[in-house]
C-alpha atoms as a PDB file:
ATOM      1  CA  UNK A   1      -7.796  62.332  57.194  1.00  0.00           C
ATOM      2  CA  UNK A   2      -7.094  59.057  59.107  1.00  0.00           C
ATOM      3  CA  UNK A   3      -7.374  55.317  57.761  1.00  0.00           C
ATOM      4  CA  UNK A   4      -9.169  53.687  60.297  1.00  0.00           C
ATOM      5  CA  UNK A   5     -11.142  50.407  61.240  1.00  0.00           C
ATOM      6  CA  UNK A   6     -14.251  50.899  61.999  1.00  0.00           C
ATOM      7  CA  UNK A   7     -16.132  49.288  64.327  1.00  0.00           C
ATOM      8  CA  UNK A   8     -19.247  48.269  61.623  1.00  0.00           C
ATOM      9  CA  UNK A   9     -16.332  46.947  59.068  1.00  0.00           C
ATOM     10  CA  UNK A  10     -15.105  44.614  61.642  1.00  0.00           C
ATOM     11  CA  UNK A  11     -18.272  43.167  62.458  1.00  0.00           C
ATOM     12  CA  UNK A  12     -18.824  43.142  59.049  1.00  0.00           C
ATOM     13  CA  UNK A  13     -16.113  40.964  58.821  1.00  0.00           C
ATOM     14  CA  UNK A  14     -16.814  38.951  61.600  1.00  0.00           C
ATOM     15  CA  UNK A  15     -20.473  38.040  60.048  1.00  0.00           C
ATOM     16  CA  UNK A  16     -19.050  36.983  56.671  1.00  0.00           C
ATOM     17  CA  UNK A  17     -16.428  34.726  58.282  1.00  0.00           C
ATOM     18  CA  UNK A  18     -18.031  33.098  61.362  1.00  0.00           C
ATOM     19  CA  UNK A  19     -21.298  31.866  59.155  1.00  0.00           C
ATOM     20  CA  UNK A  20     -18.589  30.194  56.659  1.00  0.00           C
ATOM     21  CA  UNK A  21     -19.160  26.111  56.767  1.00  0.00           C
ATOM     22  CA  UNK A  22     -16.208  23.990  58.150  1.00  0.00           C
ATOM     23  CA  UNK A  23     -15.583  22.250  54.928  1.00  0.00           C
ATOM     24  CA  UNK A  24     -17.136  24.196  52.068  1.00  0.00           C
ATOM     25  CA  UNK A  25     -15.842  22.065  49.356  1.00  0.00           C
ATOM     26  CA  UNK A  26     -15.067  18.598  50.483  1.00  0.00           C
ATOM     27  CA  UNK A  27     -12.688  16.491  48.907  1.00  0.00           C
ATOM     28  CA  UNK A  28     -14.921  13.493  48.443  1.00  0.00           C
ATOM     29  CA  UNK A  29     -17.770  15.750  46.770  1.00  0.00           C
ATOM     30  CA  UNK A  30     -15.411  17.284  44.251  1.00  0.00           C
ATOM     31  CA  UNK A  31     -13.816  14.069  43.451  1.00  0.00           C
ATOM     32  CA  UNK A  32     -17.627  12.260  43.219  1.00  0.00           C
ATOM     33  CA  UNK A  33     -18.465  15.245  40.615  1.00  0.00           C
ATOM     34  CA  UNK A  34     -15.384  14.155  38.183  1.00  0.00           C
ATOM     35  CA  UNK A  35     -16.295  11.141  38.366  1.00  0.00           C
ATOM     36  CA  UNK A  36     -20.149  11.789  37.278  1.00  0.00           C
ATOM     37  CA  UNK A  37     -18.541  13.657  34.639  1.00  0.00           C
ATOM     38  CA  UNK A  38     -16.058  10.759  33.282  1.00  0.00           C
ATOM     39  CA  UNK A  39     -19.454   8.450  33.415  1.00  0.00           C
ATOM     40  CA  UNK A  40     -21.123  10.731  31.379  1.00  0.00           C
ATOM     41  CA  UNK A  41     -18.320  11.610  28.626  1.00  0.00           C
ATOM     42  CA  UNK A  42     -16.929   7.656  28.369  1.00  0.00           C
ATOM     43  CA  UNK A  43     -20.640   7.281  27.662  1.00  0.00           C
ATOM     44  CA  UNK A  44     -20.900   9.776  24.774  1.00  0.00           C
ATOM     45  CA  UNK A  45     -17.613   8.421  23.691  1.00  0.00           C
ATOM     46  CA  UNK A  46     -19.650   5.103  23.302  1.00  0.00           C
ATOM     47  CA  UNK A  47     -22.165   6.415  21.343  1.00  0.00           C
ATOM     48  CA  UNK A  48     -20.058   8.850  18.914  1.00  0.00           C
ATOM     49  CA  UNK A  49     -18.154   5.494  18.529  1.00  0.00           C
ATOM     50  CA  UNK A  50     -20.852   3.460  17.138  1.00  0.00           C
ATOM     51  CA  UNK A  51     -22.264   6.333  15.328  1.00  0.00           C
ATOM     52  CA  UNK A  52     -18.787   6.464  13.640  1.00  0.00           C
ATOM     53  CA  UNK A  53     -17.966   2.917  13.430  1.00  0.00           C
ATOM     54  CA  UNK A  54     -21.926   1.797  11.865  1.00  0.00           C
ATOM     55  CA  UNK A  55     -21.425   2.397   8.555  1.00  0.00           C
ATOM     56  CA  UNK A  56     -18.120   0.971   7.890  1.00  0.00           C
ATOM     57  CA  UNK A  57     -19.086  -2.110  10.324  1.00  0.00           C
ATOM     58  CA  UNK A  58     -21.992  -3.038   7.412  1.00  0.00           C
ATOM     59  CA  UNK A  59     -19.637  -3.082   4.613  1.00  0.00           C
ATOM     60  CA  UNK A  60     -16.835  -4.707   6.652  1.00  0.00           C
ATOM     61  CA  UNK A  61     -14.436  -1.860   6.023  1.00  0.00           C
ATOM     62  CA  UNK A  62     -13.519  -1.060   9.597  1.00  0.00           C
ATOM     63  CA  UNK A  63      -9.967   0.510  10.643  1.00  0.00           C
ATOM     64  CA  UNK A  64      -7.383  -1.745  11.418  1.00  0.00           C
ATOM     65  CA  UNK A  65      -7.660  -1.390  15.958  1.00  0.00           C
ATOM     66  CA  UNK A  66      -3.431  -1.875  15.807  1.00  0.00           C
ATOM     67  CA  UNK A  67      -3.245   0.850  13.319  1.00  0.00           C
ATOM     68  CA  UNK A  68      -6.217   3.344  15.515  1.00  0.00           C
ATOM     69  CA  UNK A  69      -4.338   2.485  18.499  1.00  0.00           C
ATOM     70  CA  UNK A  70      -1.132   3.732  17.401  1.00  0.00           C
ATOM     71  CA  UNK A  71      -2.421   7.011  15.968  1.00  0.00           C
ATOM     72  CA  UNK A  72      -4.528   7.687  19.237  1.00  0.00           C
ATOM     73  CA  UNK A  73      -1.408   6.943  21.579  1.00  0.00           C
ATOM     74  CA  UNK A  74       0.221   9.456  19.472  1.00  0.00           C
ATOM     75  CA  UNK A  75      -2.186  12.331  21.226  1.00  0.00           C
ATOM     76  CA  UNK A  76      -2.629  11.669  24.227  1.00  0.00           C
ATOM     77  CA  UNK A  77       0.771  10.296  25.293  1.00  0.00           C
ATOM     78  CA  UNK A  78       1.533  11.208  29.533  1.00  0.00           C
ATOM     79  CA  UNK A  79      -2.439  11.580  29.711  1.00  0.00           C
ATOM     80  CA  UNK A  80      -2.544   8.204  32.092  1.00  0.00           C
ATOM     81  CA  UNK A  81      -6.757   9.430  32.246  1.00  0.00           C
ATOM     82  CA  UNK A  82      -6.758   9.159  28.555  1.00  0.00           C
ATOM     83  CA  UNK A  83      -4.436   6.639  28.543  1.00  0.00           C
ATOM     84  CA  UNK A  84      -6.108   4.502  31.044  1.00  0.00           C
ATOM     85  CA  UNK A  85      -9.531   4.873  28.630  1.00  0.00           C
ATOM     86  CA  UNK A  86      -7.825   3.606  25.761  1.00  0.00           C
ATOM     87  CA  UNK A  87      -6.656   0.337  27.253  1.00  0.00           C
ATOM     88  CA  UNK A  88     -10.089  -0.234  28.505  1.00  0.00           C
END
């Protein structure tokens, strides 16, 4: 009983390999995708924010921003993504 390559693996091989495109994940469409995706959550953010912050907005009891801020930095301190959102 002999291991051996066979002829019909290798150009098996060869099929799956050579039709492979030159880039098949490029840089610049992987980044673009995040991207879409931060878009799309920062704008859910925005809503769930004024969802939350309506009813406390008409009877004037909204949080303190100095006192949010300080709580938020708490969880997401060396996240310079989340980090970065907050300042905005």
């Amino acid at each position: 009983m002999g291991f051996g390559v066979k002829q019909a693996d290798v150009t098996a091989i060869k099929d799956k390999t050579n039709n492979l495109p030159a880039d098949p994940s490029s840089q610049t469409t992987v980044v673009s995708q995040i991207q879409a995706s931060h878009v799309t959550t920062d704008g859910l953010v925005s809503t769930v924010d004024g969802v939350v912050d309506a009813p406390g907005k008409m009877l004037s009891l909204s949080p303190s921003p100095s006192k949010m801020t300080e709580y938020l930095d708490l969880g997401i301190a060396g996240d310079p993504v989340a980090t970065t959102r907050m300042q905005t």
